[in-house]
C-alpha atoms as a PDB file:
ATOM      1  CA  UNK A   1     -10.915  15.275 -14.568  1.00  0.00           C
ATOM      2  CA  UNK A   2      -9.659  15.294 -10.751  1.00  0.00           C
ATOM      3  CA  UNK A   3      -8.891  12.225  -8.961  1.00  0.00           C
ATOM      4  CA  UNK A   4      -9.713  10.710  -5.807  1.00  0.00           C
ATOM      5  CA  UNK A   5      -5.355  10.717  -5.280  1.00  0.00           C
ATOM      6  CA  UNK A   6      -5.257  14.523  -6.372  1.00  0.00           C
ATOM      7  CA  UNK A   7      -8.502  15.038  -4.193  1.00  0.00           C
ATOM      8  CA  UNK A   8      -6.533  13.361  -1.517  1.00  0.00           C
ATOM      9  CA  UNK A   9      -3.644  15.949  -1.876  1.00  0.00           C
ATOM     10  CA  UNK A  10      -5.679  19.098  -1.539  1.00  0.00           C
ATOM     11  CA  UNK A  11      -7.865  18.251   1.553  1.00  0.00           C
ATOM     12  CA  UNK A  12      -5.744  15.763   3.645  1.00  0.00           C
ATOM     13  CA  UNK A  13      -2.760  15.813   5.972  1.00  0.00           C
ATOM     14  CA  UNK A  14       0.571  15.909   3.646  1.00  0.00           C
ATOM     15  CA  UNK A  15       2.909  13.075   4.199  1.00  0.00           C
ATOM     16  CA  UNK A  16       5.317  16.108   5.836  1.00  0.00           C
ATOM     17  CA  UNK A  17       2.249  16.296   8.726  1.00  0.00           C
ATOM     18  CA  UNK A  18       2.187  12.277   9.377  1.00  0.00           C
ATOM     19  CA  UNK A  19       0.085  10.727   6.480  1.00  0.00           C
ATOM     20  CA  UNK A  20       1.628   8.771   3.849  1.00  0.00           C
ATOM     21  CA  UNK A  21      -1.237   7.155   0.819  1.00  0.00           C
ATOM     22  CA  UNK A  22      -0.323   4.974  -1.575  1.00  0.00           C
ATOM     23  CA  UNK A  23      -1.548   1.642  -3.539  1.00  0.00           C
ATOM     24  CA  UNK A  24       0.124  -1.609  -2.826  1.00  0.00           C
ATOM     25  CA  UNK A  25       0.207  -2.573  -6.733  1.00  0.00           C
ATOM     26  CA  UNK A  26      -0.142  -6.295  -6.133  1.00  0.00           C
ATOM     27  CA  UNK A  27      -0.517  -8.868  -3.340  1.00  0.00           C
ATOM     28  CA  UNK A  28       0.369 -12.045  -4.793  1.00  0.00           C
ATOM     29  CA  UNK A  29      -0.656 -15.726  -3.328  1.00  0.00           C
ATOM     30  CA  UNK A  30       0.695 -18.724  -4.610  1.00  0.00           C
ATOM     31  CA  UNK A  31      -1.956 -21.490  -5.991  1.00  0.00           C
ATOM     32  CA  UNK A  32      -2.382 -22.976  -3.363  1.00  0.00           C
ATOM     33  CA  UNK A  33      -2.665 -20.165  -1.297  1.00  0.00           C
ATOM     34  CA  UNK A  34       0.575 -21.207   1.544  1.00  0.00           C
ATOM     35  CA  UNK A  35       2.391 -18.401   0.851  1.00  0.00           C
ATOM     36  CA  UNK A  36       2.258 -14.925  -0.417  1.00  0.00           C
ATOM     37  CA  UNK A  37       4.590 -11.611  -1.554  1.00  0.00           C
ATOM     38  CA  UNK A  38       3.677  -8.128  -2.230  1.00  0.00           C
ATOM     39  CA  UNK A  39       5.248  -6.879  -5.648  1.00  0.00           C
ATOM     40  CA  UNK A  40       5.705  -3.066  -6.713  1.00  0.00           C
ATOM     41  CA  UNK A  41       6.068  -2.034 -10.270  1.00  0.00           C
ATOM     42  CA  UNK A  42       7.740   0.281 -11.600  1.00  0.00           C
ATOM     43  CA  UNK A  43       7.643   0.498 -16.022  1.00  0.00           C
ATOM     44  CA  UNK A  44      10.602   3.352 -16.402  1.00  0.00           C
ATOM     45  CA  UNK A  45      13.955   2.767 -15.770  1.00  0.00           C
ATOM     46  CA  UNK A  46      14.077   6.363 -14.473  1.00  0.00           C
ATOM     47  CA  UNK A  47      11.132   5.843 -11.924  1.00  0.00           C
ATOM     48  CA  UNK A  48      11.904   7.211  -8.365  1.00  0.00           C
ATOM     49  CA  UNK A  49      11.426   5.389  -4.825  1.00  0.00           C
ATOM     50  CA  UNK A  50      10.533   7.934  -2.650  1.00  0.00           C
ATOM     51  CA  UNK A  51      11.154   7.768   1.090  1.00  0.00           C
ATOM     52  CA  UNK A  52       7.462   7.658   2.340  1.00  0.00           C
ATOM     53  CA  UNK A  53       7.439   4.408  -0.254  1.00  0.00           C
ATOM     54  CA  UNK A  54      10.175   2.848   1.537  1.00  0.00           C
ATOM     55  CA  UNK A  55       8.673   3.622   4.759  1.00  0.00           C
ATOM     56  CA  UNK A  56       5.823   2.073   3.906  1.00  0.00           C
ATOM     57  CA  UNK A  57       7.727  -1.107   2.476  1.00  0.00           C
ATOM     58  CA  UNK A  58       9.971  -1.502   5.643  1.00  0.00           C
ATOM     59  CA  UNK A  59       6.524  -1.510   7.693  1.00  0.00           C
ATOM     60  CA  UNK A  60       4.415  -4.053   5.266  1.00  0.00           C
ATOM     61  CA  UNK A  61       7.935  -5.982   5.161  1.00  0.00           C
ATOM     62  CA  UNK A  62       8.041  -6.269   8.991  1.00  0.00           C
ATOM     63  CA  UNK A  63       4.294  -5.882   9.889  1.00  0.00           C
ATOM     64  CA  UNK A  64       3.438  -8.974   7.827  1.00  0.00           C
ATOM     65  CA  UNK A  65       6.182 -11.188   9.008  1.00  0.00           C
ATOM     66  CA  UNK A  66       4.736 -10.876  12.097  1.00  0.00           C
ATOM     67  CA  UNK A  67       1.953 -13.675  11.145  1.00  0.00           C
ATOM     68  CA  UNK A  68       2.221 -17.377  10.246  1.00  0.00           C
ATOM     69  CA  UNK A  69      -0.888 -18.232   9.511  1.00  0.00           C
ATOM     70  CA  UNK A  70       0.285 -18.057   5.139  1.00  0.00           C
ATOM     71  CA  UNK A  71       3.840 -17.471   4.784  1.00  0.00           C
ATOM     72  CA  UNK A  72       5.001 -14.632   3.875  1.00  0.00           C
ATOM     73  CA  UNK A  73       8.289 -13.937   1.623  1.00  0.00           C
ATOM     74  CA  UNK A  74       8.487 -10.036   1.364  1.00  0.00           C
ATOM     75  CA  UNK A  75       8.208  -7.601  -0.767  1.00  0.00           C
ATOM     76  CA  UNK A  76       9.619  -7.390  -4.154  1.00  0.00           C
ATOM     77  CA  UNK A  77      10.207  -4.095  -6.509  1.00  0.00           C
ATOM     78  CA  UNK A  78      10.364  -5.329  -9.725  1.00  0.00           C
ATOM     79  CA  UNK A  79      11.186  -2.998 -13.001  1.00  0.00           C
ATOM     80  CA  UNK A  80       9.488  -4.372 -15.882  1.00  0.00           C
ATOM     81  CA  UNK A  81      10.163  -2.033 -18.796  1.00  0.00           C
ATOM     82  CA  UNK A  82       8.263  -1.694 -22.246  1.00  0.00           C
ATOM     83  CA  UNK A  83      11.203  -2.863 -24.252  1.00  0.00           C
ATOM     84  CA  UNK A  84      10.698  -6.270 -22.229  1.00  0.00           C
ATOM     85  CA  UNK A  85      13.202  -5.878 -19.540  1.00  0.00           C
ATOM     86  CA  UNK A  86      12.299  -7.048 -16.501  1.00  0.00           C
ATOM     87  CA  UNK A  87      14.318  -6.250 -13.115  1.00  0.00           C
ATOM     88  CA  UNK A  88      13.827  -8.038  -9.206  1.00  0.00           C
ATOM     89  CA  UNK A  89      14.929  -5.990  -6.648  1.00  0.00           C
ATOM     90  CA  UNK A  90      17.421  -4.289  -8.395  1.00  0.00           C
ATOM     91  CA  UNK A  91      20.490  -1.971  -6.508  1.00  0.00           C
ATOM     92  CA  UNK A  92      18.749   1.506  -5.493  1.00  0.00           C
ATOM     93  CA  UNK A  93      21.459   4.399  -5.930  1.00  0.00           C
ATOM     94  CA  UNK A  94      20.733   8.278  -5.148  1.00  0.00           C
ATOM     95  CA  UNK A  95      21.708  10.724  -7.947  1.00  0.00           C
ATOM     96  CA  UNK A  96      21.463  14.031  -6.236  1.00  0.00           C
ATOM     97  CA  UNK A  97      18.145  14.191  -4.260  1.00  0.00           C
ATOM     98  CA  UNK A  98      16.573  11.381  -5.819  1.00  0.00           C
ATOM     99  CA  UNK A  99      16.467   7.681  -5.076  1.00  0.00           C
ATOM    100  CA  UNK A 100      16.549   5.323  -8.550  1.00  0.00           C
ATOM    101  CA  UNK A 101      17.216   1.689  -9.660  1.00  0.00           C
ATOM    102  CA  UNK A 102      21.166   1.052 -11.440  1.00  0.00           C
ATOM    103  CA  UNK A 103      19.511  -1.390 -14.098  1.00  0.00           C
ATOM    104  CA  UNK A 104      22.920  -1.428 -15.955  1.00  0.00           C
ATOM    105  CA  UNK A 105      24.013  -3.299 -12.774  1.00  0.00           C
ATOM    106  CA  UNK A 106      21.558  -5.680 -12.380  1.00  0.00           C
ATOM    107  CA  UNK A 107      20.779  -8.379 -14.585  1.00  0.00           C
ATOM    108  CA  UNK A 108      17.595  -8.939 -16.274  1.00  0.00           C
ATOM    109  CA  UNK A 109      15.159 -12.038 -16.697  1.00  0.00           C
ATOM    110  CA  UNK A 110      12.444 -12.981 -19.253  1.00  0.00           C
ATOM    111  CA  UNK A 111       8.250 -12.510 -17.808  1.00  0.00           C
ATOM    112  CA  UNK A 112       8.125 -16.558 -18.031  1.00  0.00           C
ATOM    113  CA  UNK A 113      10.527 -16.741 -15.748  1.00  0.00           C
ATOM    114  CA  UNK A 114       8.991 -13.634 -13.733  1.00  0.00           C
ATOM    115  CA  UNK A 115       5.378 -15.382 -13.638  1.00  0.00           C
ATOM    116  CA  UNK A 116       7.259 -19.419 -12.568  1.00  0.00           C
ATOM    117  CA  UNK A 117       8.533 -17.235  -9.468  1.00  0.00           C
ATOM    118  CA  UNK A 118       6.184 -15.201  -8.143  1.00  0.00           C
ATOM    119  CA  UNK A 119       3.486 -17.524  -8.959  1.00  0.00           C
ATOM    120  CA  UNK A 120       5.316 -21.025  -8.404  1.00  0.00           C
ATOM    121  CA  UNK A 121       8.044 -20.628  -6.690  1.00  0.00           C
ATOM    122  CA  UNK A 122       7.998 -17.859  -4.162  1.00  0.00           C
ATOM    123  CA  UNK A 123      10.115 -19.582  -1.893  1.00  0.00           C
ATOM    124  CA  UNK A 124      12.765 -19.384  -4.457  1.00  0.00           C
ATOM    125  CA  UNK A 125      12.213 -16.039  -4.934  1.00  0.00           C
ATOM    126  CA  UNK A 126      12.605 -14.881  -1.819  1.00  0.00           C
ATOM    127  CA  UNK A 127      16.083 -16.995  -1.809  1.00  0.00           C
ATOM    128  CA  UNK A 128      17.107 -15.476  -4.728  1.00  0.00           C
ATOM    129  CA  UNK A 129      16.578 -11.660  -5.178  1.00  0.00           C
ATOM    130  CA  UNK A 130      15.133 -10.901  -1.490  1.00  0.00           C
ATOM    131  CA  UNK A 131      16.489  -7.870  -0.382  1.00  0.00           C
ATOM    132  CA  UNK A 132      15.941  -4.970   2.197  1.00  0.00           C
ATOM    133  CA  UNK A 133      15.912  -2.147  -0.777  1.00  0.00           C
ATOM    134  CA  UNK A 134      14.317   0.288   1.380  1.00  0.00           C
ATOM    135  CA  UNK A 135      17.054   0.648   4.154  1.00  0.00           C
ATOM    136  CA  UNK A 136      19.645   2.898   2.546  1.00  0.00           C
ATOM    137  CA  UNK A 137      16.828   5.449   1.690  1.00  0.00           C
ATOM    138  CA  UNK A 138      15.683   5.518   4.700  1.00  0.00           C
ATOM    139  CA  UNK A 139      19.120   5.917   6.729  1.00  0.00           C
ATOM    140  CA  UNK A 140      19.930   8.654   4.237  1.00  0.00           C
ATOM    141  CA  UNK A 141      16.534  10.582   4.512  1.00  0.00           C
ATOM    142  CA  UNK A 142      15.224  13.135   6.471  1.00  0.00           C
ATOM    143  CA  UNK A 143      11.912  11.673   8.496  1.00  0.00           C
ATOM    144  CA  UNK A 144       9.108  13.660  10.304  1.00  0.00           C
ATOM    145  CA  UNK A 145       9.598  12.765  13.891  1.00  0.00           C
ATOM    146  CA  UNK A 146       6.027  14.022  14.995  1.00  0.00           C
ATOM    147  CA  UNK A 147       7.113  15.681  18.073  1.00  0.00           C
ATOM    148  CA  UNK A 148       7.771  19.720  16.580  1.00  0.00           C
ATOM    149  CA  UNK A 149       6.399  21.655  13.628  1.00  0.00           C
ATOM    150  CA  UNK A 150       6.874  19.367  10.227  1.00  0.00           C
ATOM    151  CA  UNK A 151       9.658  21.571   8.140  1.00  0.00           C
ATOM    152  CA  UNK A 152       7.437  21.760   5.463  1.00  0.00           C
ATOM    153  CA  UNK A 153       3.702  21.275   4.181  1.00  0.00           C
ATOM    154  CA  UNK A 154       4.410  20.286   0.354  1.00  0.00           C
ATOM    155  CA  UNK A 155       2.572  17.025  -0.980  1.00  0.00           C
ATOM    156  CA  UNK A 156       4.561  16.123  -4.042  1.00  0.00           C
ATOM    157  CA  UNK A 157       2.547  16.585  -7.473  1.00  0.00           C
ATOM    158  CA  UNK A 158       0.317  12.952  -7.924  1.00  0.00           C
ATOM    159  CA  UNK A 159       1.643  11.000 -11.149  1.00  0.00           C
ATOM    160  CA  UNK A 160      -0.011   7.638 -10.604  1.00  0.00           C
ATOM    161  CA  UNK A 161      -2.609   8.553 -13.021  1.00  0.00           C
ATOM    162  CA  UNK A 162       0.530   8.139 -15.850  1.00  0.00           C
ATOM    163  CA  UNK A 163       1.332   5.283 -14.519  1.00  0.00           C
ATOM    164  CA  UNK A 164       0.087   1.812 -16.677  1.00  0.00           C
ATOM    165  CA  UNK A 165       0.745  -1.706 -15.670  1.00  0.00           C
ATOM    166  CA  UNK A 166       3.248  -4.447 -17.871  1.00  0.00           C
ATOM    167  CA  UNK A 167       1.975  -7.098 -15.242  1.00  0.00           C
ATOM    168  CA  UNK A 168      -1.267  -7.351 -14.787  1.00  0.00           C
ATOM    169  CA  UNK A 169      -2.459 -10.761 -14.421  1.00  0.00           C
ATOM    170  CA  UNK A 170       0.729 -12.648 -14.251  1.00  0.00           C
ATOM    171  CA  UNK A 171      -0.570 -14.850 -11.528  1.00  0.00           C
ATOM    172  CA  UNK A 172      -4.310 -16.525 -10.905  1.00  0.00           C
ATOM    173  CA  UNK A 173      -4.197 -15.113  -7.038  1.00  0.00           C
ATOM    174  CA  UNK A 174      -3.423 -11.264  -7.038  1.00  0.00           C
ATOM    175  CA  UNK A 175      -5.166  -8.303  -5.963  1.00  0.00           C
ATOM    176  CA  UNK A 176      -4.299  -4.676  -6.113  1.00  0.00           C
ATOM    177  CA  UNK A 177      -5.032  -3.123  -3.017  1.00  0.00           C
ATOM    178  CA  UNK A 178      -6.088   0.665  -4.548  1.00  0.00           C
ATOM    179  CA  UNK A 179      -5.177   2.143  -1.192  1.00  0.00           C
ATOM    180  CA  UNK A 180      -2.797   1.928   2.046  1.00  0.00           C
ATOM    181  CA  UNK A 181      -3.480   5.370   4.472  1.00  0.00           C
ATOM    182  CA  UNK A 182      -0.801   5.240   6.917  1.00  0.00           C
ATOM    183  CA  UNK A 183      -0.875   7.924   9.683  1.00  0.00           C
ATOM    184  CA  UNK A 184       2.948   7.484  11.184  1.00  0.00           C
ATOM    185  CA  UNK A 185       2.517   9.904  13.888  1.00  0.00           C
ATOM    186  CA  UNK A 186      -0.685   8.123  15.129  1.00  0.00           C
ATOM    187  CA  UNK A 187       0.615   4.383  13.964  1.00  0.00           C
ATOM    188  CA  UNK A 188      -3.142   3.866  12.835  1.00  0.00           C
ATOM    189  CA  UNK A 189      -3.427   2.248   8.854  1.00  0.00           C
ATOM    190  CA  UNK A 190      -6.239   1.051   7.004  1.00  0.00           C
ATOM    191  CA  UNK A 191      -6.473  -0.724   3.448  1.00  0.00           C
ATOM    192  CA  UNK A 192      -9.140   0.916   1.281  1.00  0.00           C
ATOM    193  CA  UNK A 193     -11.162  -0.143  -1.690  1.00  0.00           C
ATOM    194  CA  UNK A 194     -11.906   2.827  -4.240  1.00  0.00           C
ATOM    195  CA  UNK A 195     -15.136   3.079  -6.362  1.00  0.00           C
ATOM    196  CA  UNK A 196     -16.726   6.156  -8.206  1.00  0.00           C
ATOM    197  CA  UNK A 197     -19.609   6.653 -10.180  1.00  0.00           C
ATOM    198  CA  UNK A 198     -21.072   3.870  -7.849  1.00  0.00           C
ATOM    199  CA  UNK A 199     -24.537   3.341  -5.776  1.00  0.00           C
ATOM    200  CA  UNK A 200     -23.404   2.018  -2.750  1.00  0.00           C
ATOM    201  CA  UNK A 201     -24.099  -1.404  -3.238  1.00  0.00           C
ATOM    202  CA  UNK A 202     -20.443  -2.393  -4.903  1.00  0.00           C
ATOM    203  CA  UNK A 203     -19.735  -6.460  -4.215  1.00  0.00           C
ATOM    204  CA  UNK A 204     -16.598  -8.204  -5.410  1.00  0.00           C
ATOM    205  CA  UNK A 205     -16.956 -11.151  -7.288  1.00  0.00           C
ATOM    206  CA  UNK A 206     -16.206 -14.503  -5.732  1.00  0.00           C
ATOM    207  CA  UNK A 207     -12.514 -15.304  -6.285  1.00  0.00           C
ATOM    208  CA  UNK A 208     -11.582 -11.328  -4.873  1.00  0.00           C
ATOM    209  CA  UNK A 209     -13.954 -11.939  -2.506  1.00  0.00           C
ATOM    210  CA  UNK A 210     -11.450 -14.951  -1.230  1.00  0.00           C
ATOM    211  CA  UNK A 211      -8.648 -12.571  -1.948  1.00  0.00           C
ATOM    212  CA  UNK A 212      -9.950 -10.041   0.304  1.00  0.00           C
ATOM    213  CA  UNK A 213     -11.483 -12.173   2.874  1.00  0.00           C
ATOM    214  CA  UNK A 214      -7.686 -13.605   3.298  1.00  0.00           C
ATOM    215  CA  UNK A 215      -5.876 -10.273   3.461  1.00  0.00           C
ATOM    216  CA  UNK A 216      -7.416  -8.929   6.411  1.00  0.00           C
ATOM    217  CA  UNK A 217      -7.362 -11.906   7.873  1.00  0.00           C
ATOM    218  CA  UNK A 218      -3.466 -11.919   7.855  1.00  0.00           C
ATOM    219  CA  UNK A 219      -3.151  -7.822   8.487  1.00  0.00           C
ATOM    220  CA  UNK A 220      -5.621  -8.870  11.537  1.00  0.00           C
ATOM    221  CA  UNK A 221      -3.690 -11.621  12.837  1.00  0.00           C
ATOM    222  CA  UNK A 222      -0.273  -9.187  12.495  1.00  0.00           C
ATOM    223  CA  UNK A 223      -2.004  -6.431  14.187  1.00  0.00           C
ATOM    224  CA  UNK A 224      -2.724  -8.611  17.296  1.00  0.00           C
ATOM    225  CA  UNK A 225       0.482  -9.799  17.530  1.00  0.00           C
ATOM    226  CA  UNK A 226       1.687  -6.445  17.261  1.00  0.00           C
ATOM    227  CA  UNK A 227      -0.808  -4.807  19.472  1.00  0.00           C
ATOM    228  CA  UNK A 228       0.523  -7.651  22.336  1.00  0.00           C
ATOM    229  CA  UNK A 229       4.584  -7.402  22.029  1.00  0.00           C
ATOM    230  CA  UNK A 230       4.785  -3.859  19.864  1.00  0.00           C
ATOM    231  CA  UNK A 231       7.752  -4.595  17.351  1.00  0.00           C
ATOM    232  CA  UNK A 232       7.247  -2.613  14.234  1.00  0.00           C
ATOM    233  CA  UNK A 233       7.133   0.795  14.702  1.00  0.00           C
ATOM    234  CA  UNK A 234       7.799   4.068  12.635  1.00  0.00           C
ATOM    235  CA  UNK A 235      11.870   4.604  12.070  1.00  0.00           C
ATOM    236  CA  UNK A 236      11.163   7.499  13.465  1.00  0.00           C
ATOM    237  CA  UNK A 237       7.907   8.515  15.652  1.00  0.00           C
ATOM    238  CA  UNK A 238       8.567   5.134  17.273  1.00  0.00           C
ATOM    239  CA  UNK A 239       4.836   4.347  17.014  1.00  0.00           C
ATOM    240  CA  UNK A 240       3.627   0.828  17.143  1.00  0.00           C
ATOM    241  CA  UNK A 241       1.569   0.412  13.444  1.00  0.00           C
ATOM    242  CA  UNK A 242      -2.106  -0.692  14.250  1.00  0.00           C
ATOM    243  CA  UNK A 243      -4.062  -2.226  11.348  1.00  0.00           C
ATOM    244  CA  UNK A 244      -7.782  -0.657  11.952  1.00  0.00           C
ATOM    245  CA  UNK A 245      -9.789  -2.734   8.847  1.00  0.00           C
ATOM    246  CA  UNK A 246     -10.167  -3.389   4.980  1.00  0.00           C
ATOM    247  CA  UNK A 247     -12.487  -0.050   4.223  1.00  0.00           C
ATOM    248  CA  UNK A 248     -14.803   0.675   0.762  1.00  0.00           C
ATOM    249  CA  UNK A 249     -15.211   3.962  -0.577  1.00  0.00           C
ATOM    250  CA  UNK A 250     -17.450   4.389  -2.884  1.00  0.00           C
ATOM    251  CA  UNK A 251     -19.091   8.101  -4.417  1.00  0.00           C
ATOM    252  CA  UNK A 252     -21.822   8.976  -6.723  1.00  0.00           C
ATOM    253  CA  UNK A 253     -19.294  10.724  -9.145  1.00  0.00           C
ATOM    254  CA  UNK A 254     -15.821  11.134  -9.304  1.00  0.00           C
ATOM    255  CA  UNK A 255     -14.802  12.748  -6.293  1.00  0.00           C
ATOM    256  CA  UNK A 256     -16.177  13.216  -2.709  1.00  0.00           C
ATOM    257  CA  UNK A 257     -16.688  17.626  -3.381  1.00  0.00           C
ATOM    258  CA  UNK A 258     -18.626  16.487  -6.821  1.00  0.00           C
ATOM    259  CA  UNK A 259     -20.682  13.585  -4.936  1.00  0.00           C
ATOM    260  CA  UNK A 260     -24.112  14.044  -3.690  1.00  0.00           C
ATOM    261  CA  UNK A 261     -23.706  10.519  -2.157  1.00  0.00           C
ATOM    262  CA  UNK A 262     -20.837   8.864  -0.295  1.00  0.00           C
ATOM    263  CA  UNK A 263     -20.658   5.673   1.094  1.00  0.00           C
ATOM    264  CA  UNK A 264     -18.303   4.192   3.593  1.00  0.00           C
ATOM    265  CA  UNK A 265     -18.485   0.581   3.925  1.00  0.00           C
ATOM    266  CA  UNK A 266     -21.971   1.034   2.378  1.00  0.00           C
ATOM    267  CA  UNK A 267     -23.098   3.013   4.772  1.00  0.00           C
ATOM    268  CA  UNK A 268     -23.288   6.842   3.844  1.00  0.00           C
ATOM    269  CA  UNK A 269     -20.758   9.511   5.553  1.00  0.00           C
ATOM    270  CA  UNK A 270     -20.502  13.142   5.559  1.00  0.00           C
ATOM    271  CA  UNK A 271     -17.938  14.690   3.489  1.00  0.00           C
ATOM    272  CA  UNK A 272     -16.269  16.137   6.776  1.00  0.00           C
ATOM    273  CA  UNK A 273     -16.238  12.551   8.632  1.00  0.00           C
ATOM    274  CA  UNK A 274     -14.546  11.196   5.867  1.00  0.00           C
ATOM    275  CA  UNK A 275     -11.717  13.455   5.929  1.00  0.00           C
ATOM    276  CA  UNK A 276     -11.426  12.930   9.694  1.00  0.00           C
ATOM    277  CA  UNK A 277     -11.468   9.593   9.076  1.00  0.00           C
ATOM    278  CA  UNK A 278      -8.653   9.493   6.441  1.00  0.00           C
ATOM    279  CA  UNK A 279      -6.734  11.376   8.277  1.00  0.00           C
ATOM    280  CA  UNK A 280      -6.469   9.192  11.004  1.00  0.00           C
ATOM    281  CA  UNK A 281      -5.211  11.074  13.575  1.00  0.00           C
ATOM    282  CA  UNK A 282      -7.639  11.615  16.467  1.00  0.00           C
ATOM    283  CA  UNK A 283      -9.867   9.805  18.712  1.00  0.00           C
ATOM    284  CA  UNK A 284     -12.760  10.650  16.278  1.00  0.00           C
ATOM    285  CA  UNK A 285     -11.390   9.182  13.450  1.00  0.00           C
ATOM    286  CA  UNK A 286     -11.103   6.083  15.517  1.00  0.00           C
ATOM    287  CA  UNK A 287     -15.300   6.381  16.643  1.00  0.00           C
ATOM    288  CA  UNK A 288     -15.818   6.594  13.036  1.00  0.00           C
ATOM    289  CA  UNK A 289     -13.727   3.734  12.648  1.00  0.00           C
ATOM    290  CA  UNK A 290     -15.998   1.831  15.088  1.00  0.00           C
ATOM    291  CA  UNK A 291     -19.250   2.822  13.259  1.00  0.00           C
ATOM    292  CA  UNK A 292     -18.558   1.706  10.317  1.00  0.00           C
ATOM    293  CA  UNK A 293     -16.408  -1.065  10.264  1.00  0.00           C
ATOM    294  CA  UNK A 294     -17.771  -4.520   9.048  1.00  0.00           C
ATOM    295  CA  UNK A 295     -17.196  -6.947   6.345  1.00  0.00           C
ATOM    296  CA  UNK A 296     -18.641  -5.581   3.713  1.00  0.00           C
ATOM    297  CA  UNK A 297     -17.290  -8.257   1.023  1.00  0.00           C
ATOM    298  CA  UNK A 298     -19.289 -10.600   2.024  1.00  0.00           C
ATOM    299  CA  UNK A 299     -22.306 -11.813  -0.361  1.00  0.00           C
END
C-alpha cells in the first residue's frame, strides 16, 4: 500500500529543488514541563544521517534556542540497537559517500539510565553528551544554494516505513511530531499532523492536546524572535526560517490521489491546493496558509 511519505516523493518538490520532509521522532519535556530536547532514533548501527537531516537539526538546534519561555537543551541522536545497546550522540564518520555513527568508539549506557536523563535530568544531559553532530556533514556536503538550476531532481527511495521504534514511551511528556516540511529556498516550515482513513473531525486527547498546545507555542515565540533580528538561516540560501503553524492532515483513505475527502485543519482542500501548500514556495501557498490556519487541537 502507498504512503503519504512515498506520495510525498512523487508529487512534491525534491529536497534537490528546496524541500526537505521529515518526522521529528520525539519532542521530549521534562515532568514538570521547564525544559525540553528533541531526540532522533536511529535502531541499526549502520543507519545513515543524511545531509537534509542535519540541515534540519542545525535549524531546530538554533531555531529553538532562540526562545526562553521552556528551556531548551538540544537535540540528541541517540542509537538504541535491538541487542540493547544504546548510544547518545555518538562520533559521525563518512565511509565513502555516506555519513554513519563509529559505535565501536563510543561508549554505551543501559535504557534506565537513558529514560533518568532525558526524562529527569536533561540538564545533565545536555552537559554530558551535547554535541553539534550535524556540522561536519554539513561542511563536507554539497547544498542547493537556490539561486541556479538544482544539479539534480532525485528524491532518495522512502525507508521510514522499515523503520520501528526501541523507545517509545520512555518519558510521560513526548510527542512525535509525524511531519516537519521545510522549504529552504523560501525559509517557510510548518509542523504537520498525519491522519488517514479519517472523517475530518480527528481531536487529540487531553495530555497531547497540552503537548501540542505547548509546541507551537515555543516554535511561535522562536519565529517572532526570528522574524525581528533574523539569525538562523539556511547554511546556504541564507534564508531566515519562518515557522507558519502546527497543520492536520487528515484523508478519507490512505492517500490524497485515493481520497474522495481531504481535510486541512478540518476544513476540506483540493488536492491541487494541498500540493501548493506543501510545497511552500509561493505567495499562494502562503494565502492558503492564511485560510486555514487555526487551532484545531482545541476541544
Amino acid at each position: 500500500m502507498t504512503t503519504f511519505s512515498e506520495w510525498m516523493r512523487d508529487n512534491l518538490l525534491s529536497s534537490w529543488q528546496g524541500l526537505i520532509t521529515q518526522d521529528i521522532d520525539y519532542i521530549i519535556f521534562s515532568n514538570d514541563f521547564k525544559s525540553f530536547v528533541i531526540l532522533e532514533e536511529k535502531n541499526s548501527e549502520w543507519a545513515k544521517v543524511g545531509p537534509a537531516q542535519a540541515v534540519i537539526f542545525k535549524f531546530l538546534d538554533e531555531f529553538l534556542s532562540l526562545q526562553s519561555s521552556v528551556q531548551f537543551y538540544g537535540c540528541f541522536l541517540v542509537y538504541a540497537l535491538h541487542e540493547g545497546n544504546i548510544y547518545i550522540n555518538p562520533k559521525i564518520i563518512r565511509q565513502k559517500n555516506d555519513w554513519i555513527a563509529d559505535l565501536k568508539g563510543s561508549p554505551s549506557i543501559s535504557l534506565n539510565k537513558l529514560k533518568n536523563l532525558f526524562c529527569n535530568k536533561q540538564d545533565q544531559l545536555k552537559k554530558d553528551y551535547y554535541a553539534e553532530w550535524w556540522n561536519p556533514i554539513i561542511e563536507n556536503s554539497k547544498l542547493y544554494d537556490c539561486k541556479d538550476e538544482p544539479s539534480e531532481y532525485k528524491t532518495t527511495p522512502e525507508r521510514t516505513r522499515y523503520r520501528g521504534t526501541n523507545l517509545c514511551n520512555i518519558c510521560s511528556n513526548m510527542k512525535k511530531v509525524h511531519w516537519i516540511f521545510v522549504n529552504y529556498c523560501t525559509g517557510y516550515f510548518i509542523l504537520l499532523e498525519e491522519r488517514t482513513f479519517s472523517d475530518g473531525n480527528y481531536k487529540p486527547n487531553p495530555h497531547e492536546r497540552v503537548l501540542i498546545q505547548t509546541i507551537n507555542d515555543i516554535f511561535e515565540e522562536s519565529n517572532r524572535l526570528n522574524l525581528s533580528m533574523p539569525k538562523v538561516k539556511n547554511p546556504k540560501s541564507e534564508k531566515p526560517y519562518q515557522y507558519l503553524g502546527y497543520f492536520l492532515i487528515e484523508f478519507d483513505k490512505n492517500i490524497p490521489d485515493d481520497s474522495q475527502n481531504i481535510w486541512l485543519n478540518h476544513k476540506q482542500i483540493r488536492l491541487d491546493d494541498l500540493k501548493v501548500f506543501l510545497n511552500l514556495d509561493s505567495d499562494k501557498a502562503l494565502e492558503i496558509v492564511e485560510r486555514y490556519k487555526k487551532t484545531w487541537w482545541e476541544p
